[in-house]
N, C-alpha and C. Protein backbone atom coordinates (compact mmCIF):
# COMPACT_ATOMS: atom_id res chain seq x y z
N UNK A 1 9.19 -49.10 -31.31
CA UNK A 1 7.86 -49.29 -31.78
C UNK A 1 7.05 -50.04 -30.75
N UNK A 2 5.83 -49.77 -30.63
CA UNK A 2 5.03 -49.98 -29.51
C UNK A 2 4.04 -51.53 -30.04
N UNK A 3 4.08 -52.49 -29.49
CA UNK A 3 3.41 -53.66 -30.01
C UNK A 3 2.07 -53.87 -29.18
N UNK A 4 1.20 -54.07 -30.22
CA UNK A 4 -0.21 -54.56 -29.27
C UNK A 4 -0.26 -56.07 -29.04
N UNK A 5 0.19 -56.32 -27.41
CA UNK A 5 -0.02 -57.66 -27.45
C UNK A 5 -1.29 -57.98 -26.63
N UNK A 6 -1.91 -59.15 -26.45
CA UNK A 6 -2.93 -59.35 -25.55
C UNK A 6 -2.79 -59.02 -24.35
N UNK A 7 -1.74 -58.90 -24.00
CA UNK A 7 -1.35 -58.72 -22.53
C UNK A 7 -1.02 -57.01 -22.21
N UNK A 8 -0.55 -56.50 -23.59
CA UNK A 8 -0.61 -55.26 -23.19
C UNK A 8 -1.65 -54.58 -23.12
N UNK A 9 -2.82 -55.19 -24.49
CA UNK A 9 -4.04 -54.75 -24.15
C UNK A 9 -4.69 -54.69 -22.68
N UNK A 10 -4.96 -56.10 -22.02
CA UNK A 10 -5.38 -56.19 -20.89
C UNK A 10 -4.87 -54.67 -20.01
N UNK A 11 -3.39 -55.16 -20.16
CA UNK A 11 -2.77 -53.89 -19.04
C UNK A 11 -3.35 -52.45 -19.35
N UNK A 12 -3.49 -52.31 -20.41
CA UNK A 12 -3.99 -50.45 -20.79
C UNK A 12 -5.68 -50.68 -20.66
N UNK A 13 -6.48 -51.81 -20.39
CA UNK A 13 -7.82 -51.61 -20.20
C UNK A 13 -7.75 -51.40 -18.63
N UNK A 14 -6.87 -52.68 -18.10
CA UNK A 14 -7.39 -52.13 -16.75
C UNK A 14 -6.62 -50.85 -16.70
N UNK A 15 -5.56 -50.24 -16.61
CA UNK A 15 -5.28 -48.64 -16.71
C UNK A 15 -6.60 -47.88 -16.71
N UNK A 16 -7.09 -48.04 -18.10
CA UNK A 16 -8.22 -47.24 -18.34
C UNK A 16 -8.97 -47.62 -17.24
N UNK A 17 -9.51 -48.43 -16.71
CA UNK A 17 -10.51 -48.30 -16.30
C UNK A 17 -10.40 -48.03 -14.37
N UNK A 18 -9.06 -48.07 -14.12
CA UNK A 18 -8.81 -47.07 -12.74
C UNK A 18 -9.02 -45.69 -12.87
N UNK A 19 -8.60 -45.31 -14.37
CA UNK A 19 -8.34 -44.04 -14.25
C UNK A 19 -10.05 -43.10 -14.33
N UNK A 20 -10.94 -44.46 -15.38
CA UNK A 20 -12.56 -44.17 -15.37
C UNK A 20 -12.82 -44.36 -13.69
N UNK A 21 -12.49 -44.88 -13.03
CA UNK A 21 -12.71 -45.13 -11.44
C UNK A 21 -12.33 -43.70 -11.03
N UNK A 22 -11.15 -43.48 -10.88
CA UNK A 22 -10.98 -41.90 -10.69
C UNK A 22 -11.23 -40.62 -10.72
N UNK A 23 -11.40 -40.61 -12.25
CA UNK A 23 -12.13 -39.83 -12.94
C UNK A 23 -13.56 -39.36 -12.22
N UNK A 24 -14.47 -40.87 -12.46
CA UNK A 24 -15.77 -40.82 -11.56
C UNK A 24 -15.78 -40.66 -10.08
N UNK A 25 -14.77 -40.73 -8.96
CA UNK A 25 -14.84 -40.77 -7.78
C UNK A 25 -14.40 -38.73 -7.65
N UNK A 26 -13.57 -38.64 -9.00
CA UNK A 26 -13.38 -37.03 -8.40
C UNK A 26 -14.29 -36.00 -9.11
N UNK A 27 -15.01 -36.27 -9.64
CA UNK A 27 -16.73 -35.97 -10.55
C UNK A 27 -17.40 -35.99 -8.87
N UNK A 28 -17.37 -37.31 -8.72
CA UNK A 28 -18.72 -36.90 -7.71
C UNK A 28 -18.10 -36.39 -6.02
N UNK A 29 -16.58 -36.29 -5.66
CA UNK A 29 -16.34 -35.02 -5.21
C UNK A 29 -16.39 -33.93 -5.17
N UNK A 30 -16.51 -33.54 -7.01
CA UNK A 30 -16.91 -31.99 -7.25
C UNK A 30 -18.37 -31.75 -7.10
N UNK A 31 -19.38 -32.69 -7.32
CA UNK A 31 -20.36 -32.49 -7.31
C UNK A 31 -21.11 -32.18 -5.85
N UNK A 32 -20.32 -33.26 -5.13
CA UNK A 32 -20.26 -32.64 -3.59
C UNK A 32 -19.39 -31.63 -3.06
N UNK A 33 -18.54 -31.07 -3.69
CA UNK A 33 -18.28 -29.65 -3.01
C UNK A 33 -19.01 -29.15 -3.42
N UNK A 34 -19.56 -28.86 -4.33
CA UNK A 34 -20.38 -27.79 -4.98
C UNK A 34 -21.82 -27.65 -4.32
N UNK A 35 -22.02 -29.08 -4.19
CA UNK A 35 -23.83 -29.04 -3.06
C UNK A 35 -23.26 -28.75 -2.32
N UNK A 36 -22.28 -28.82 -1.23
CA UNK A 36 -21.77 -27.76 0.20
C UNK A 36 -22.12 -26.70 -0.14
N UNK A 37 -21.00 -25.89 -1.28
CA UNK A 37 -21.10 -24.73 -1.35
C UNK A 37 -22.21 -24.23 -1.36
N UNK A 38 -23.20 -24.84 -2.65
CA UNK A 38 -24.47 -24.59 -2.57
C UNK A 38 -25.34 -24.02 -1.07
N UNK A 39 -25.54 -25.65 -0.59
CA UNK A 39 -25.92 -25.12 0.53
C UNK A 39 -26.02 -24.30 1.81
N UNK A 40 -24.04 -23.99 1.99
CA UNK A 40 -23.29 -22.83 2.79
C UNK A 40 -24.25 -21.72 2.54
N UNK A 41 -24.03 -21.13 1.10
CA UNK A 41 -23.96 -19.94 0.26
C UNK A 41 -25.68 -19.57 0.76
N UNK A 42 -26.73 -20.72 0.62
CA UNK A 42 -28.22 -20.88 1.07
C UNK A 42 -28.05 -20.53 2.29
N UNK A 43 -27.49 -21.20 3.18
CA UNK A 43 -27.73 -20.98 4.56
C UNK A 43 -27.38 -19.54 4.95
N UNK A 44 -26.02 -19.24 4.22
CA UNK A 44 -25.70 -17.74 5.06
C UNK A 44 -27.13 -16.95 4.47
N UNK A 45 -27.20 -16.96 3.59
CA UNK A 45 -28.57 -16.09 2.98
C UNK A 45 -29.61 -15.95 3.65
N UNK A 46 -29.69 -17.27 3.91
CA UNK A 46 -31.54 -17.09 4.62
C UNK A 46 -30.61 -16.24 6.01
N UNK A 47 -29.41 -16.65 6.93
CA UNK A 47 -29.22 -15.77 8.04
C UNK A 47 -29.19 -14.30 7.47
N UNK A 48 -28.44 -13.95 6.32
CA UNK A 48 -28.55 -12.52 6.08
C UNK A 48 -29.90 -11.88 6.21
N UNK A 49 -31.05 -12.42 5.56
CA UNK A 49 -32.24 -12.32 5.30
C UNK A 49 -32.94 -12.22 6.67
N UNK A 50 -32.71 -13.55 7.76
CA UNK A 50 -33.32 -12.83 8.85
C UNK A 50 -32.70 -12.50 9.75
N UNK A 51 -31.97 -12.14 10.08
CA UNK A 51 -31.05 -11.07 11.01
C UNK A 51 -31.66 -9.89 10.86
N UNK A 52 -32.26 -9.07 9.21
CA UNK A 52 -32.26 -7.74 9.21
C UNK A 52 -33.67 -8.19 9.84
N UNK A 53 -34.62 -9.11 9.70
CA UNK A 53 -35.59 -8.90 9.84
C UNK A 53 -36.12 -9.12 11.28
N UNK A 54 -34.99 -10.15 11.87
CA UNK A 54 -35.36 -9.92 13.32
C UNK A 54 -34.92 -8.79 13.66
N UNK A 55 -34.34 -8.06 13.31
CA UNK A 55 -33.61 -6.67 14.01
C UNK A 55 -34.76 -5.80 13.59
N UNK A 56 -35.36 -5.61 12.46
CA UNK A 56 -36.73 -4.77 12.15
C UNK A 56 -37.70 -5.23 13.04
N UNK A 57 -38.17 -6.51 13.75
CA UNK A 57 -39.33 -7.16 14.38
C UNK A 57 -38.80 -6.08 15.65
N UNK A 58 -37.59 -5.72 16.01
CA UNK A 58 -37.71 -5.12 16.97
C UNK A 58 -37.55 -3.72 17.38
N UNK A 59 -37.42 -2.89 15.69
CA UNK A 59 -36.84 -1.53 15.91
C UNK A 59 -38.09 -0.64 15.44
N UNK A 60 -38.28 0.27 15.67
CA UNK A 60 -39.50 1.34 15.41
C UNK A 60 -38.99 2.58 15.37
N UNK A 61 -39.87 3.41 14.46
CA UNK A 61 -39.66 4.87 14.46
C UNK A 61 -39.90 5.67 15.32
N UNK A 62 -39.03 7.12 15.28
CA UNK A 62 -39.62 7.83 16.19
C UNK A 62 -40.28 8.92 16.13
N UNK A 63 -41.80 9.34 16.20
CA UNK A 63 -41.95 10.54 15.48
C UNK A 63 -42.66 11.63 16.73
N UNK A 64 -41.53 12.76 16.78
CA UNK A 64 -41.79 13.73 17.63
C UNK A 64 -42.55 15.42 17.25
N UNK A 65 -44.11 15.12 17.09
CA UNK A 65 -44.65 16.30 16.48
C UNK A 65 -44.27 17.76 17.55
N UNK A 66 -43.84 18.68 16.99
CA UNK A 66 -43.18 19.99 17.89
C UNK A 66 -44.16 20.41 18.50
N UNK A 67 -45.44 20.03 18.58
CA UNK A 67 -46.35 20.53 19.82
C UNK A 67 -46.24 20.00 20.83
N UNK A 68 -45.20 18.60 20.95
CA UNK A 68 -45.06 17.58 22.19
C UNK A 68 -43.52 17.54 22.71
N UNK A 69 -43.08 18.27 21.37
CA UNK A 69 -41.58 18.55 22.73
C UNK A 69 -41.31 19.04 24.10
N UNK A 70 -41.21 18.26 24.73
CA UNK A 70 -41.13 18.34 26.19
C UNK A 70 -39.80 19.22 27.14
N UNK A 71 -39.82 20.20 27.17
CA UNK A 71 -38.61 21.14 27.74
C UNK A 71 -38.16 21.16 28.98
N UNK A 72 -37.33 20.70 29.11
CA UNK A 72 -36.75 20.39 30.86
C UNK A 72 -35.56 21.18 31.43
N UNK A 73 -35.00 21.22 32.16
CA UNK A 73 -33.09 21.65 32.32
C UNK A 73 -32.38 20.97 32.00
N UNK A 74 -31.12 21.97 31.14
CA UNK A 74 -30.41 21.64 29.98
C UNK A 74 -29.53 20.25 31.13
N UNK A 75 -28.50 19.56 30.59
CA UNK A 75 -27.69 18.65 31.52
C UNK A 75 -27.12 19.11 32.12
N UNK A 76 -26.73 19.12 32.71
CA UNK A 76 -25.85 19.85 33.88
C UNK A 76 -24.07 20.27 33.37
N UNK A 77 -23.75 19.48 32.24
CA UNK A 77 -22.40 19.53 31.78
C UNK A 77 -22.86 21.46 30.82
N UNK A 78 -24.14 22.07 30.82
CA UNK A 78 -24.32 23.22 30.01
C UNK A 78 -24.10 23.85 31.40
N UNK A 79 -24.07 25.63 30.97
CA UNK A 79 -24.26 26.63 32.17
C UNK A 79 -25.73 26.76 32.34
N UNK A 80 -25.85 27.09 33.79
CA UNK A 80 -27.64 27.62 34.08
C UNK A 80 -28.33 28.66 33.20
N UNK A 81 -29.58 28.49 32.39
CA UNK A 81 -29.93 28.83 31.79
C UNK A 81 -30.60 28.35 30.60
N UNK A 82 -30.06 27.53 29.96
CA UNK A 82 -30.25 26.34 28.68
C UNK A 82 -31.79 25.64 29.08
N UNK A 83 -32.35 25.31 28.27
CA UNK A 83 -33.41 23.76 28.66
C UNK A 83 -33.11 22.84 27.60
N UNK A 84 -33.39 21.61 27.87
CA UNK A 84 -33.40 20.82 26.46
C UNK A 84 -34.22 19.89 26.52
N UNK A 85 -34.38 18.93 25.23
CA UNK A 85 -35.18 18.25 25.26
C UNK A 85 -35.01 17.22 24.31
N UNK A 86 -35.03 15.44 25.23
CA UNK A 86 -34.43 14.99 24.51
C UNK A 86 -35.54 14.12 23.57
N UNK A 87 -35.41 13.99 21.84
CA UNK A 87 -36.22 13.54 20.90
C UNK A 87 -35.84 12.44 20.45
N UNK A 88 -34.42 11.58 21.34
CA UNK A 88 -34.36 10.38 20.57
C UNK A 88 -33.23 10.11 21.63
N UNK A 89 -33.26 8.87 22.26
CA UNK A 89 -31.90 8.10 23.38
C UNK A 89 -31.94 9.11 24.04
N UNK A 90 -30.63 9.10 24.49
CA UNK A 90 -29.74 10.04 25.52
C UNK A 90 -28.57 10.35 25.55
N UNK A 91 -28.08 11.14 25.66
CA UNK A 91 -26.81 11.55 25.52
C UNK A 91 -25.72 10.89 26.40
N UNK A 92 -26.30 10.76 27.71
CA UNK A 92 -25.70 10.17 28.90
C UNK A 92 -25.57 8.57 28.39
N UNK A 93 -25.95 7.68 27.54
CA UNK A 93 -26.45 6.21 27.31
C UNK A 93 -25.69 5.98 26.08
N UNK A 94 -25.05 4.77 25.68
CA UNK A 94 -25.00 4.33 24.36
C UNK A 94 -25.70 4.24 23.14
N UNK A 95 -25.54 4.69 22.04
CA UNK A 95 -26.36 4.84 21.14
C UNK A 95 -26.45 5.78 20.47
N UNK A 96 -26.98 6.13 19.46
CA UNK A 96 -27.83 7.54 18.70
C UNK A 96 -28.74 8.28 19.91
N UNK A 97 -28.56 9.52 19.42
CA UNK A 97 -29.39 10.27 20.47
C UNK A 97 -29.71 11.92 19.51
N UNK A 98 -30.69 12.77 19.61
CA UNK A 98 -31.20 13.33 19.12
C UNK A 98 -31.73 14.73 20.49
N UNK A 99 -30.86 15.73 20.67
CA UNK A 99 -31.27 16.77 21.68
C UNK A 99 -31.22 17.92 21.12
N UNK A 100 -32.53 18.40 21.49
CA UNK A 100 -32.90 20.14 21.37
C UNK A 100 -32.57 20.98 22.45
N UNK A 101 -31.47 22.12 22.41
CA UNK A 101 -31.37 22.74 23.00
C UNK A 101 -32.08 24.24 23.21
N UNK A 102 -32.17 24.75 23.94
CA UNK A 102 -32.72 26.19 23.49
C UNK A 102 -31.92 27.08 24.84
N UNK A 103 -31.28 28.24 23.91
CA UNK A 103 -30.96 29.48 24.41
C UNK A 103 -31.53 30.62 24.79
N UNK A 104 -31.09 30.77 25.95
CA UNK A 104 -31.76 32.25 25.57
C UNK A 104 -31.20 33.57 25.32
N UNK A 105 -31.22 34.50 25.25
CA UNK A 105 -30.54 35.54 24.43
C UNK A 105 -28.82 35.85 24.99
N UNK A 106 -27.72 35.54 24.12
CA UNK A 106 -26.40 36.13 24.82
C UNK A 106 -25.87 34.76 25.92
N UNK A 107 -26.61 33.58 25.77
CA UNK A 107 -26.12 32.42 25.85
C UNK A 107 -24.61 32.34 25.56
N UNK A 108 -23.15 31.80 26.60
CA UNK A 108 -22.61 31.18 26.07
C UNK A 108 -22.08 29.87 26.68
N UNK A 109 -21.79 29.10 25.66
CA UNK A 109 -21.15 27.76 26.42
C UNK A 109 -19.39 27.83 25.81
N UNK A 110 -18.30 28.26 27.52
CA UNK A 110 -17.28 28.50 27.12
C UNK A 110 -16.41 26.91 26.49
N UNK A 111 -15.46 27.27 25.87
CA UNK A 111 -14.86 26.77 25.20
C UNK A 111 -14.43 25.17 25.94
N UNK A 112 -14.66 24.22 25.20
CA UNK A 112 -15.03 22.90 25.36
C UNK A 112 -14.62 21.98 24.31
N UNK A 113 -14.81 20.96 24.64
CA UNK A 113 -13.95 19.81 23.19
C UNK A 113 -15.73 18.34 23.79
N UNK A 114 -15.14 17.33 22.48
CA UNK A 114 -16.05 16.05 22.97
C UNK A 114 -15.31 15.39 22.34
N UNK A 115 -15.26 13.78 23.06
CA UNK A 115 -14.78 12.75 22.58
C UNK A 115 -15.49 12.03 21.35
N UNK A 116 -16.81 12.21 20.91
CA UNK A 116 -17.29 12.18 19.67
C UNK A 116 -17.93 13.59 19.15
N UNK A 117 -18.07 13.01 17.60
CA UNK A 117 -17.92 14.10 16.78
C UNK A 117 -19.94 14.60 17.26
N UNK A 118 -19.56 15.70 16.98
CA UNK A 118 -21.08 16.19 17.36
C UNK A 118 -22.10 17.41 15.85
N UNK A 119 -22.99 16.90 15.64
CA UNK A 119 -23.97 17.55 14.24
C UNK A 119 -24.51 18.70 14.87
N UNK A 120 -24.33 19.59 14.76
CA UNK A 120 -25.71 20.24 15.39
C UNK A 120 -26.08 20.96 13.98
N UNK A 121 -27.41 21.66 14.07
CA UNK A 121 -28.48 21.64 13.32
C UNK A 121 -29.47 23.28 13.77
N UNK A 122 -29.17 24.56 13.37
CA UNK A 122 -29.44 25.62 14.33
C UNK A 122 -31.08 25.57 13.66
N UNK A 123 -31.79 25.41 14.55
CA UNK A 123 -33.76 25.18 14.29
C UNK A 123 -34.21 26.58 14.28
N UNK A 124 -33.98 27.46 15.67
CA UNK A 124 -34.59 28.96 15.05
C UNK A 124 -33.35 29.88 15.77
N UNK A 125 -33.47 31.22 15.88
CA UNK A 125 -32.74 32.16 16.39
C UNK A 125 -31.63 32.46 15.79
N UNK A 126 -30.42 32.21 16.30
CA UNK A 126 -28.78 33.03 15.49
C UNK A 126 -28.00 32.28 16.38
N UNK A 127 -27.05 30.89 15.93
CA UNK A 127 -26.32 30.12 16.78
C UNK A 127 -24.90 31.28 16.58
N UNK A 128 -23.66 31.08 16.84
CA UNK A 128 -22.61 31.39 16.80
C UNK A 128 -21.32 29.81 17.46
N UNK A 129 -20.50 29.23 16.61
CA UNK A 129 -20.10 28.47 16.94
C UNK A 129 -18.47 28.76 16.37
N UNK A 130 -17.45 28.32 16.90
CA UNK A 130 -15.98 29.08 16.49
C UNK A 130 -15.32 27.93 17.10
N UNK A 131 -14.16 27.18 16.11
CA UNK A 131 -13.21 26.68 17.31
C UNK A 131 -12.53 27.76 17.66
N UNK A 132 -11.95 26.96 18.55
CA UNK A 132 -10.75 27.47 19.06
C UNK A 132 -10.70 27.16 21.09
N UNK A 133 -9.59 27.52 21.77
CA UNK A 133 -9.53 27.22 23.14
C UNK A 133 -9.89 29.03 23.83
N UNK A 134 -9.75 29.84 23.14
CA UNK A 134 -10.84 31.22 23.76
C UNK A 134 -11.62 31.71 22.91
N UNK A 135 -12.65 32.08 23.86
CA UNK A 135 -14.17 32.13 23.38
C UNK A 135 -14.29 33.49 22.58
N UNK A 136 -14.31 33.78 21.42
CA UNK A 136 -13.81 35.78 21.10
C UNK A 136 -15.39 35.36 19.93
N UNK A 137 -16.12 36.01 20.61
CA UNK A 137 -17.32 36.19 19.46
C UNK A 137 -17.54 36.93 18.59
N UNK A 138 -17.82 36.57 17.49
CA UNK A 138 -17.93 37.38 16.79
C UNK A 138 -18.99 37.41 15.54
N UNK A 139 -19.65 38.42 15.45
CA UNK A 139 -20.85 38.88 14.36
C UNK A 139 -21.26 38.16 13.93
N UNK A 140 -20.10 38.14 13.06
CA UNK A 140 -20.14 37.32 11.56
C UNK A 140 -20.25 36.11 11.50
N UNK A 141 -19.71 35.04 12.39
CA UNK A 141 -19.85 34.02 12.23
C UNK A 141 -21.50 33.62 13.19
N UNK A 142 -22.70 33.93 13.16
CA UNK A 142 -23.26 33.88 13.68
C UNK A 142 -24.30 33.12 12.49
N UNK A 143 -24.71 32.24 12.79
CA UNK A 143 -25.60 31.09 11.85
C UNK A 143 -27.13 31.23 11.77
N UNK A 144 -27.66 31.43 11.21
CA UNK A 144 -29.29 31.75 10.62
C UNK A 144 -29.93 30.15 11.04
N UNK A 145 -30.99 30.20 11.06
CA UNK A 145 -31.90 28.46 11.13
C UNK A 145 -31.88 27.84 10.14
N UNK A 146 -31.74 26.68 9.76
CA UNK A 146 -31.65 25.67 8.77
C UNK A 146 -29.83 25.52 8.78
N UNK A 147 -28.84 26.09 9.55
CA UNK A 147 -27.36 25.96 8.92
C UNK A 147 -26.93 24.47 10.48
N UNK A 148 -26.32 24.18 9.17
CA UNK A 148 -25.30 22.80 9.88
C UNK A 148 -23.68 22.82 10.66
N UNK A 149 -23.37 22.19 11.19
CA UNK A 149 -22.05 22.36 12.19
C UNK A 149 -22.04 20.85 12.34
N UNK A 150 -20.61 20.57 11.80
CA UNK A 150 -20.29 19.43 11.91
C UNK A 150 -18.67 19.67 13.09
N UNK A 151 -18.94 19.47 14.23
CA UNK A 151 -17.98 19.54 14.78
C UNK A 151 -17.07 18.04 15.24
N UNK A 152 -15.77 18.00 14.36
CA UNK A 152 -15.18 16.56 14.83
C UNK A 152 -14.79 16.35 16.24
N UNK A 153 -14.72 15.08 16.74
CA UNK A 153 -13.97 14.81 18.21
C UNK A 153 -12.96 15.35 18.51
N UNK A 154 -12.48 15.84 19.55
CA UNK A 154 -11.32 16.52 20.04
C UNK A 154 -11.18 17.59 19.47
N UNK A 155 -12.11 18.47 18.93
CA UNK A 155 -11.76 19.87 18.37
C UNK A 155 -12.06 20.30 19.94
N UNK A 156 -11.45 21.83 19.70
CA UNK A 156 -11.96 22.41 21.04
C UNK A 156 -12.90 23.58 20.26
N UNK A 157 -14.09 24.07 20.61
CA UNK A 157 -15.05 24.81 19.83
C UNK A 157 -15.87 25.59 21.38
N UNK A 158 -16.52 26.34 20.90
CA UNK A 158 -17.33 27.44 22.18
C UNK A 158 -18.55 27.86 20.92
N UNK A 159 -19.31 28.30 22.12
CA UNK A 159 -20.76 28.56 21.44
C UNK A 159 -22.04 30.03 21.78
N UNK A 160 -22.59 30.45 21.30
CA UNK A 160 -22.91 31.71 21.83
C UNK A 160 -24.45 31.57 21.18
N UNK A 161 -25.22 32.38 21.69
CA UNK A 161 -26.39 32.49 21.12
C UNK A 161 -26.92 33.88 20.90
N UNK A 162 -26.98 34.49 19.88
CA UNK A 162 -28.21 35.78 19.70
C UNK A 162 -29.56 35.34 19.64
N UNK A 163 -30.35 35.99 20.35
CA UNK A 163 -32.20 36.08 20.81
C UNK A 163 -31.85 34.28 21.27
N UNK A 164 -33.35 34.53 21.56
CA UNK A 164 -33.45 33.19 21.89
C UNK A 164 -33.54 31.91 20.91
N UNK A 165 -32.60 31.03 20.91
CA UNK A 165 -32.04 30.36 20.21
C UNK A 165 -32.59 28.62 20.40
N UNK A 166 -32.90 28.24 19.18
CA UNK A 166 -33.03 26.51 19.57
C UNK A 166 -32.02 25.63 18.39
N UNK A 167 -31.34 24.82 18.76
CA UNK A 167 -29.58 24.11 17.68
C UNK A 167 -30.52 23.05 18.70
N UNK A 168 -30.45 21.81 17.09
CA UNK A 168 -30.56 20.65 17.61
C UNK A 168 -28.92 19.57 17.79
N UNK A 169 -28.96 18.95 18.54
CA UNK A 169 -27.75 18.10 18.57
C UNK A 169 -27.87 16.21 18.37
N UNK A 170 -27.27 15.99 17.53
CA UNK A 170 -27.39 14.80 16.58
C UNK A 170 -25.61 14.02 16.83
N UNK A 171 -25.80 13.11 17.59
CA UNK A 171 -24.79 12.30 17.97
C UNK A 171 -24.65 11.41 18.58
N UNK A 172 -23.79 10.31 19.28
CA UNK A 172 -23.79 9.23 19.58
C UNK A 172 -23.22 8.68 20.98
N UNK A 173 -23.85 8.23 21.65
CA UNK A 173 -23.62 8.56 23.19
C UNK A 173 -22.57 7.35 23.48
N UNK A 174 -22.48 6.81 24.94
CA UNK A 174 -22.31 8.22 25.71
C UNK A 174 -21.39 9.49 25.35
N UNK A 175 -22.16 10.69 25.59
CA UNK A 175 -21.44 11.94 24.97
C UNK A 175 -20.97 12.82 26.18
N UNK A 176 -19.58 13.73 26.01
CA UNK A 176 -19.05 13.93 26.82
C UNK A 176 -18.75 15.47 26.74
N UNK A 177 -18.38 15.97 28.04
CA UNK A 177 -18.09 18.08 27.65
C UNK A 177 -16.87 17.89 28.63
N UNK A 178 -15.80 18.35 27.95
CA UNK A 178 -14.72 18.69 28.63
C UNK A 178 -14.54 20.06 28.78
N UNK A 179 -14.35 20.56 29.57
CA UNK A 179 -13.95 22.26 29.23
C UNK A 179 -12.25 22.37 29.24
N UNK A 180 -12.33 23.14 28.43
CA UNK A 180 -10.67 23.61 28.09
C UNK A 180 -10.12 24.59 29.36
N UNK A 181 -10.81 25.03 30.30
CA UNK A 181 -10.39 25.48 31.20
C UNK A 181 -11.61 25.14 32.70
N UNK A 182 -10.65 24.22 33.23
CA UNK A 182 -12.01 23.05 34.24
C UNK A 182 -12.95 24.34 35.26
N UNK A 183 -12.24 25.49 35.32
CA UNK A 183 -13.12 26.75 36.27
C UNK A 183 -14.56 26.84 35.43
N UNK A 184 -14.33 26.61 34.01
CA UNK A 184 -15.48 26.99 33.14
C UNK A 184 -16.78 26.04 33.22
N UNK A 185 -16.41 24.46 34.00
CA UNK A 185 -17.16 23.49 33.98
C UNK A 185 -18.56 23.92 34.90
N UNK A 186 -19.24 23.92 34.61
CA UNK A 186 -20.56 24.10 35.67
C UNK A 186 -20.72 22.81 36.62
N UNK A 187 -20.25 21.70 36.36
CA UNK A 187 -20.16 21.02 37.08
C UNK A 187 -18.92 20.82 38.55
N UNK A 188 -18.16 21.57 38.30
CA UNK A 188 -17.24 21.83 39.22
C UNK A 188 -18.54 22.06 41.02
N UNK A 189 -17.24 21.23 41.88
CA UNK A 189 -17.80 21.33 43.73
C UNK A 189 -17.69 22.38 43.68
């Protein structure tokens, strides 16, 4: 049986009142982690907040009306014949890049691969696009304007054109043309 003496009292007040010491010293620890957190959680925010907006202070649109596309010779990694024109970066440069090609009738570009994946986008004429490592054309697979080609990296694919042809190309530089057989490279000494 447990006796209340004066002395035990004393002993269980001061008890109590370390443990009210404690109690209160780890209260206003939590209260200060929590204003950290608080404030962390604030700070990354406002950086989330202006990061996008310094990155908008410095990025702009690009708008290329088709009476101002500018037509030059295709890159040199195409065969003679091609022009293109580029509507956004460069192909040769890091980054997004945006190129119009145009064919002219019975165009082909022999069989080739790229280290990134490449969109193209056929704008007018009759594209023809096929993987494979030989070039065998054919009819049917020949693409109307408005049709899409999503060709992945390291495919090997070849390309052909009926009438005169314009395929836009939508991809991310620097962009690269290997040919599957190096005689086929136009760039070859």
């Amino acid at each position: 049986m447990y006796q209340t003496t004066r002395s035990n009292l004393a002993a269980r007040a001061r008890s109590f009142g370390r443990g009210r010491r404690a109690a209160a010293r780890l209260a206003s620890l939590r209260i200060a982690q929590t204003f950290l957190a608080v404030a962390a959680g604030a700070a990354a925010g406002a950086l989330a907040v202006a990061a996008p907006a310094a990155l908008a202070a410095d990025a702009h649109h690009t708008v290329v009306p088709v009476d101002s596309v500018k037509w030059g010779p295709a890159p040199p990694s195409l065969p003679p014949g091609a022009q293109a024109s580029a509507l956004l970066g460069s192909p040769a440069k890091p980054g997004p890049f945006v190129l119009r090609l145009r064919f002219p009738h019975g165009f082909v570009v022999p069989p080739h691969r790229h280290s990134k994946d490449e969109m193209v986008t056929v704008i007018s004429g009759r594209f023809g696009v096929s993987a494979g490592e030989r070039a065998e054309l054919a009819p049917q697979k020949l693409l109307p304007a408005g049709s899409f080609v999503h060709l992945p990296a390291g495919m090997p694919h070849f390309a052909w054109a009926e009438g005169e042809t314009v395929v836009q190309i939508n991809g991310i530089g620097p962009f690269d043309v290997v040919y599957v057989n190096p005689d086929d490279d136009p760039r070859k000494p």
